[in-house]
PDB file of N, CA and C in Angstrom:
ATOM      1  N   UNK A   1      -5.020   1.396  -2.734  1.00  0.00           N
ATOM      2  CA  UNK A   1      -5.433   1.981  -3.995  1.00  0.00           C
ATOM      3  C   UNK A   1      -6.884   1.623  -4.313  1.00  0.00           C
ATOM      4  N   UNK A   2      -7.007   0.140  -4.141  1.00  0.00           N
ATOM      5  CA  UNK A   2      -8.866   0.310  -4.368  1.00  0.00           C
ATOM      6  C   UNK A   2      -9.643   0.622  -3.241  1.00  0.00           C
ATOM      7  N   UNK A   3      -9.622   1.067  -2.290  1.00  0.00           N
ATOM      8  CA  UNK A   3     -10.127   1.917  -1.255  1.00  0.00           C
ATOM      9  C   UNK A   3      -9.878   3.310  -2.234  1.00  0.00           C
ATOM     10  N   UNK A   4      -9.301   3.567  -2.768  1.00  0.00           N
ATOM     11  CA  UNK A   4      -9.327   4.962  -2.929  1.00  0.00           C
ATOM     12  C   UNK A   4     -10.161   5.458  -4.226  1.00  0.00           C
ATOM     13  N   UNK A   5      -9.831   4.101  -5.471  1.00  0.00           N
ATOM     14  CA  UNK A   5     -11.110   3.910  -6.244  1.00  0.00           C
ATOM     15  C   UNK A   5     -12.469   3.489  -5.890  1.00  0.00           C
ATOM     16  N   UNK A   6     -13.076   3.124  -5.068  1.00  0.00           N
ATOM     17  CA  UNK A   6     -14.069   2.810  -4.497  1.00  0.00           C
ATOM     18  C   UNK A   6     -14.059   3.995  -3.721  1.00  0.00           C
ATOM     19  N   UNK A   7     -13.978   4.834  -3.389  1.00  0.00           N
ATOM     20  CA  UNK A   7     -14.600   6.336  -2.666  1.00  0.00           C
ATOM     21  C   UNK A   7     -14.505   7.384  -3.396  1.00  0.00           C
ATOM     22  N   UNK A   8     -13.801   7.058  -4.702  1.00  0.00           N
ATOM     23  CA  UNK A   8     -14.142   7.923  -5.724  1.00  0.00           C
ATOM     24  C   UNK A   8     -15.540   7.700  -6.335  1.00  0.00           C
ATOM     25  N   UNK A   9     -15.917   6.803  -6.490  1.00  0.00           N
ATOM     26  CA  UNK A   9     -17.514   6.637  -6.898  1.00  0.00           C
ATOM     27  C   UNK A   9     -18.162   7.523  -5.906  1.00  0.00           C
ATOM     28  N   UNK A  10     -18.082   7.738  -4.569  1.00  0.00           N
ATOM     29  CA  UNK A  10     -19.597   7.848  -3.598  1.00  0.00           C
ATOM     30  C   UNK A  10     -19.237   9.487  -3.956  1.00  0.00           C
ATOM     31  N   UNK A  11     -20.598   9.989  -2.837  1.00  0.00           N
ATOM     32  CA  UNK A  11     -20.785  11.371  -2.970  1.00  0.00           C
ATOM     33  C   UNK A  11     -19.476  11.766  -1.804  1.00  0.00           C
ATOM     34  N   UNK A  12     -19.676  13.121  -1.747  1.00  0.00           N
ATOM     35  CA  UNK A  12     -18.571  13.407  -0.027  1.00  0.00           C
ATOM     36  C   UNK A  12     -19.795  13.120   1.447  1.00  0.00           C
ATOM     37  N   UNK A  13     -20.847  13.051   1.206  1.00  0.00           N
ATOM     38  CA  UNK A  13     -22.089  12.161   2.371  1.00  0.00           C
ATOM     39  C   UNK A  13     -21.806  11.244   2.399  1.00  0.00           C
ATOM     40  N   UNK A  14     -22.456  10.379   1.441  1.00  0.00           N
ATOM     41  CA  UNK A  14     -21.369   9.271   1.321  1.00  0.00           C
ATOM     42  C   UNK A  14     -20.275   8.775   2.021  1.00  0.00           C
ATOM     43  N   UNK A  15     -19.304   9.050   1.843  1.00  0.00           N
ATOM     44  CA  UNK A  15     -18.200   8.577   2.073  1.00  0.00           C
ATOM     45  C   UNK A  15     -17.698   9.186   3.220  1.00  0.00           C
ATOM     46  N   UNK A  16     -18.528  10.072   3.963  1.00  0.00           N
ATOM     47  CA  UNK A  16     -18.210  10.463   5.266  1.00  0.00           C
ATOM     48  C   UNK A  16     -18.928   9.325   6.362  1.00  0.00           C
ATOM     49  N   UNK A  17     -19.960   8.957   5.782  1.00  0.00           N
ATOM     50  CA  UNK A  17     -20.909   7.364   6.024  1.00  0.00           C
ATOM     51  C   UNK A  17     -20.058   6.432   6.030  1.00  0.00           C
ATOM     52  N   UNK A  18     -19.822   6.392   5.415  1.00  0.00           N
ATOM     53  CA  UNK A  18     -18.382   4.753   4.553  1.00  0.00           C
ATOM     54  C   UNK A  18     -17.954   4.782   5.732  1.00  0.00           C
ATOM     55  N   UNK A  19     -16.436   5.812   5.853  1.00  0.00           N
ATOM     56  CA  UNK A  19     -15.923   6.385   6.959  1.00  0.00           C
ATOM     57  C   UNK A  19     -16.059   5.844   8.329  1.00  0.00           C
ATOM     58  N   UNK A  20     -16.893   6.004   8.387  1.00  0.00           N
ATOM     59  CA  UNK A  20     -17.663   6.438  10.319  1.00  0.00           C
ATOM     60  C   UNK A  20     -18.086   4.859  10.157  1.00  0.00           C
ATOM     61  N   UNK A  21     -19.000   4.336   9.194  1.00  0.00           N
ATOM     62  CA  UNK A  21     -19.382   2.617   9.292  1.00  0.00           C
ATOM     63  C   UNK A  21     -17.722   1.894   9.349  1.00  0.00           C
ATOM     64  N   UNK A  22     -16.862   2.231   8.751  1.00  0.00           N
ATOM     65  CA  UNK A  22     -15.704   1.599   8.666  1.00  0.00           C
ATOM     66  C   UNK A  22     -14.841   1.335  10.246  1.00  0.00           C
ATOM     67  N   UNK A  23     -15.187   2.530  10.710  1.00  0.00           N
ATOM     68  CA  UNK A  23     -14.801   2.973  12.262  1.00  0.00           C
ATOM     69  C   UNK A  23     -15.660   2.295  13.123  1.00  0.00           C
ATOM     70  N   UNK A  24     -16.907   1.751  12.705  1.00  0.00           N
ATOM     71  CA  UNK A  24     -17.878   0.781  13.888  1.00  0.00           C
ATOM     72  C   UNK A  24     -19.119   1.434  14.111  1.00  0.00           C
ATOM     73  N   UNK A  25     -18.965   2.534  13.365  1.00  0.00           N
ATOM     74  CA  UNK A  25     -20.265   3.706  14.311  1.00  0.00           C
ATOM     75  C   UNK A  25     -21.753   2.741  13.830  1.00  0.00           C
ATOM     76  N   UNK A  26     -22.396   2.860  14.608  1.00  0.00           N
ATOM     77  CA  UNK A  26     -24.002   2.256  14.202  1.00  0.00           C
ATOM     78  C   UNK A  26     -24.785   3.325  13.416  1.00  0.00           C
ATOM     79  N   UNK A  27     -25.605   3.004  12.789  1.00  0.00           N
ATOM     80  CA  UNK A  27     -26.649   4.080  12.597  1.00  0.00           C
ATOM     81  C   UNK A  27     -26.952   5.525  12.934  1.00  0.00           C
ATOM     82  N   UNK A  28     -27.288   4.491  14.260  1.00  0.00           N
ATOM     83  CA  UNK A  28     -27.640   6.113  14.951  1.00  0.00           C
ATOM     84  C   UNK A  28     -26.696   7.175  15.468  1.00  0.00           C
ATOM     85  N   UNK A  29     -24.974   6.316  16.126  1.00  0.00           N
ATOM     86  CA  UNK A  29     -24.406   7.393  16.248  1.00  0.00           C
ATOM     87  C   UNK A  29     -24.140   7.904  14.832  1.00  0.00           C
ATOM     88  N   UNK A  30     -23.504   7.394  13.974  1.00  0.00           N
ATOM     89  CA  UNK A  30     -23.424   8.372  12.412  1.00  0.00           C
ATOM     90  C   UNK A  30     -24.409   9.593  12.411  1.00  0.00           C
ATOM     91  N   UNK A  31     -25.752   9.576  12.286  1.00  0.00           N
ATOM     92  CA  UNK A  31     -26.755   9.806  12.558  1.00  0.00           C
ATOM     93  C   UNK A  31     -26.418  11.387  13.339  1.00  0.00           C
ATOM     94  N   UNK A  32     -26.084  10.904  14.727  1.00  0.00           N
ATOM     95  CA  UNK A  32     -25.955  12.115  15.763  1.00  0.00           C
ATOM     96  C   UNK A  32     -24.410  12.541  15.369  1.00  0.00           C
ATOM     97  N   UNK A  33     -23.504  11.894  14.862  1.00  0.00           N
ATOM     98  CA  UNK A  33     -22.319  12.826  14.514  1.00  0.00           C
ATOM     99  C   UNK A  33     -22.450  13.782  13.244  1.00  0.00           C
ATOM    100  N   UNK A  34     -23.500  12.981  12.511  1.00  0.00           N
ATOM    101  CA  UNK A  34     -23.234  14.529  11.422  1.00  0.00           C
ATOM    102  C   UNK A  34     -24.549  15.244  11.314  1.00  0.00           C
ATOM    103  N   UNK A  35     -25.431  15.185  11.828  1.00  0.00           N
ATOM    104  CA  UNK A  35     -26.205  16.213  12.481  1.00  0.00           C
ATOM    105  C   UNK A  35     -27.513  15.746  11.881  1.00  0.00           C
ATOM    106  N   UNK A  36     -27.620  14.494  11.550  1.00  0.00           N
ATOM    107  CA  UNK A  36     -28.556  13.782  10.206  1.00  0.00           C
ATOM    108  C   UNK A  36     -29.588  13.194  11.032  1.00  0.00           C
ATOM    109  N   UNK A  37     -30.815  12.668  10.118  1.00  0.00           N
ATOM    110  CA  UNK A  37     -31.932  11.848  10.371  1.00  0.00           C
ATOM    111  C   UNK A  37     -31.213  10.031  10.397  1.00  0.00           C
ATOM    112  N   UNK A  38     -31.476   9.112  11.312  1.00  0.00           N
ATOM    113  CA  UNK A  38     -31.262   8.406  10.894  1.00  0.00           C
ATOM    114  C   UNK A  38     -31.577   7.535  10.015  1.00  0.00           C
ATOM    115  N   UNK A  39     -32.811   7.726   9.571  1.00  0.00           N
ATOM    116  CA  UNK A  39     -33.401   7.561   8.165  1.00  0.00           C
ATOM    117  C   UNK A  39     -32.416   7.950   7.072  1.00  0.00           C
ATOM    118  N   UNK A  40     -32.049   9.174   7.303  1.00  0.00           N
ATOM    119  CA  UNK A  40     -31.151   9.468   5.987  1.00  0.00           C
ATOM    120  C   UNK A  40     -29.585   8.547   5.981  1.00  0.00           C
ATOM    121  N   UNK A  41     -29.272   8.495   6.806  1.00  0.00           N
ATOM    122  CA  UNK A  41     -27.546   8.399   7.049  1.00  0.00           C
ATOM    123  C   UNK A  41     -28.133   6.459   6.196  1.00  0.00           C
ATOM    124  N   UNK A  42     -29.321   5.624   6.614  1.00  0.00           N
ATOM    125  CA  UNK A  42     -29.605   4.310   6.016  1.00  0.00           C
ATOM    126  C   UNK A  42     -30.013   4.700   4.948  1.00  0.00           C
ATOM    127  N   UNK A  43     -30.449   5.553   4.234  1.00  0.00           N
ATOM    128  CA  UNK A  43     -31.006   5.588   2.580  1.00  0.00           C
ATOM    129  C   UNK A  43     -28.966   5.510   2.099  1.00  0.00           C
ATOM    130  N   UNK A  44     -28.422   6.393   2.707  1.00  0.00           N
ATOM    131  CA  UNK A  44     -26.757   6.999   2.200  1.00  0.00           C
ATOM    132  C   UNK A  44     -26.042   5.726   2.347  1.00  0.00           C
ATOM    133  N   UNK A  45     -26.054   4.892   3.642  1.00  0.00           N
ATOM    134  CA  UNK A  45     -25.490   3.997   3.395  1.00  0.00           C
ATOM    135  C   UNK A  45     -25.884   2.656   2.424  1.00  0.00           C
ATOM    136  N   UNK A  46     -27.789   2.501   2.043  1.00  0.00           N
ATOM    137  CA  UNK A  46     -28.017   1.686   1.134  1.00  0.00           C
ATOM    138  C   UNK A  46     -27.081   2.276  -0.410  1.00  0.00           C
ATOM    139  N   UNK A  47     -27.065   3.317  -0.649  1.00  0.00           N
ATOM    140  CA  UNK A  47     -26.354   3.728  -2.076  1.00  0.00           C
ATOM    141  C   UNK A  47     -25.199   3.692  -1.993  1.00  0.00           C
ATOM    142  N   UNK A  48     -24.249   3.454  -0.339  1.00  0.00           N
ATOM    143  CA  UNK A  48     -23.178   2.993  -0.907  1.00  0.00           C
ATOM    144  C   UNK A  48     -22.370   1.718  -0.738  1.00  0.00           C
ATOM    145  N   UNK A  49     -23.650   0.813  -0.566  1.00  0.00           N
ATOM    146  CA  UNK A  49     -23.354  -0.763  -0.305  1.00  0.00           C
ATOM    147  C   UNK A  49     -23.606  -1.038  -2.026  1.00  0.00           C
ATOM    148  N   UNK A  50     -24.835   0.164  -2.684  1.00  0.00           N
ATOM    149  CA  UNK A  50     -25.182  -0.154  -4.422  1.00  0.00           C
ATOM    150  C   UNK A  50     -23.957   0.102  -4.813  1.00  0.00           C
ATOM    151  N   UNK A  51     -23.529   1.672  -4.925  1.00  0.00           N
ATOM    152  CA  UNK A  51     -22.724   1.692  -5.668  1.00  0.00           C
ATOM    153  C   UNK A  51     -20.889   1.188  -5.944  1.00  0.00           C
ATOM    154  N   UNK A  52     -21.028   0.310  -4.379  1.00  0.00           N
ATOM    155  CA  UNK A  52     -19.617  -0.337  -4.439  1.00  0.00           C
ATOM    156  C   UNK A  52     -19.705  -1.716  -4.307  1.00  0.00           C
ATOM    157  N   UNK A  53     -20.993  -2.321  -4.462  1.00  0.00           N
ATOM    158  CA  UNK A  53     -20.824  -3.475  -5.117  1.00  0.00           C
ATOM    159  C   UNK A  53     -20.732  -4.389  -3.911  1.00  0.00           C
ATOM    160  N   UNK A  54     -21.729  -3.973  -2.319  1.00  0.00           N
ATOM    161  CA  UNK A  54     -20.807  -4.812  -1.366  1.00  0.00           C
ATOM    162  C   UNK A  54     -22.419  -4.962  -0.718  1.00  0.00           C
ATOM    163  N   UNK A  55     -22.866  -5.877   0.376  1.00  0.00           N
ATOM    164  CA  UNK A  55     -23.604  -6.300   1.314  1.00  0.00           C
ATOM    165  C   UNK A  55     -24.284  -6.062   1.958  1.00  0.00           C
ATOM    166  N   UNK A  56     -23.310  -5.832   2.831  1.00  0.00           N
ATOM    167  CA  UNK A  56     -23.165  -5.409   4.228  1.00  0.00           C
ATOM    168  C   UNK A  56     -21.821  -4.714   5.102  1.00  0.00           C
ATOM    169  N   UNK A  57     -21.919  -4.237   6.493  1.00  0.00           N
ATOM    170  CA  UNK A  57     -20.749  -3.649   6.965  1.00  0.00           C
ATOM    171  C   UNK A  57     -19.682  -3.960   6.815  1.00  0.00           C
ATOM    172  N   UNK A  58     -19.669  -5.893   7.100  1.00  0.00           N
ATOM    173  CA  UNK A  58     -18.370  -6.292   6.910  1.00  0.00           C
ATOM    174  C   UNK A  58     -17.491  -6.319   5.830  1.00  0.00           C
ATOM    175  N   UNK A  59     -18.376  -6.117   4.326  1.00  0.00           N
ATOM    176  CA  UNK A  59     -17.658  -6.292   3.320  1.00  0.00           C
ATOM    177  C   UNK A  59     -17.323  -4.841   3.039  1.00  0.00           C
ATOM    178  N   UNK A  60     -18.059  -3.721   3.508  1.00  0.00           N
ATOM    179  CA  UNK A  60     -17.889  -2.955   3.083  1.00  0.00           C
ATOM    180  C   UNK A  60     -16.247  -2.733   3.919  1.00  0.00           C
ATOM    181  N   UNK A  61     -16.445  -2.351   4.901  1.00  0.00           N
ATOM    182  CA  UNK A  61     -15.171  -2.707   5.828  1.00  0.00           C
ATOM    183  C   UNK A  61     -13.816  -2.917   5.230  1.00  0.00           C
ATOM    184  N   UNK A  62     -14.184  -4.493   4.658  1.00  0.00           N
ATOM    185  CA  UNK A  62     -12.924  -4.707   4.008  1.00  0.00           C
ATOM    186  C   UNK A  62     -12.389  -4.524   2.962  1.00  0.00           C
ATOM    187  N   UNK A  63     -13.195  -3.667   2.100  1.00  0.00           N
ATOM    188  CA  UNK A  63     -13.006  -3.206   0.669  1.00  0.00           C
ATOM    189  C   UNK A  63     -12.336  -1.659   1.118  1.00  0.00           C
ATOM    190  N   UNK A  64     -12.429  -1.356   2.076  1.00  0.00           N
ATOM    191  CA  UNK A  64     -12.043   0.505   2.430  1.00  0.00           C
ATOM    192  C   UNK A  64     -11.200   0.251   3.681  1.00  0.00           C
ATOM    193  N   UNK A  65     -10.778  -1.185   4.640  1.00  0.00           N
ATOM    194  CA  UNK A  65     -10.412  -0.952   5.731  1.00  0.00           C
ATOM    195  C   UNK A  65      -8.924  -1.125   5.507  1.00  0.00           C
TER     196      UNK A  65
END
């Protein structure tokens, strides 16, 4: 249930980011799976380490895993 409140905050970019970081993906593959800059997919994942209140991968991880 708070995995599910915590991905109600992000955008659907977002949380297709969350997602794919939750799964292990690095940067850059995220990056090459959704057709993105990897510049962008790190601005998406800085807003959703802001807006859920978490670190880094690992915490994010365990707040959605």
């Amino acid at each position: 249930m708070q995995a599910l409140a915590a991905l109600n905050k992000l955008s659907p970019s977002e949380q297709r980011v969350a997602r794919l970081v939750v799964e292990g993906l690095r940067n850059e593959q995220i990056a090459e799976r959704l057709c993105r800059s990897p510049r962008t997919v790190e601005f998406q994942l800085h807003n959703v380490f802001r807006k859920l209140g978490v670190g880094n991968r690992v915490q994010l991880s365990r707040l959605l895993g």
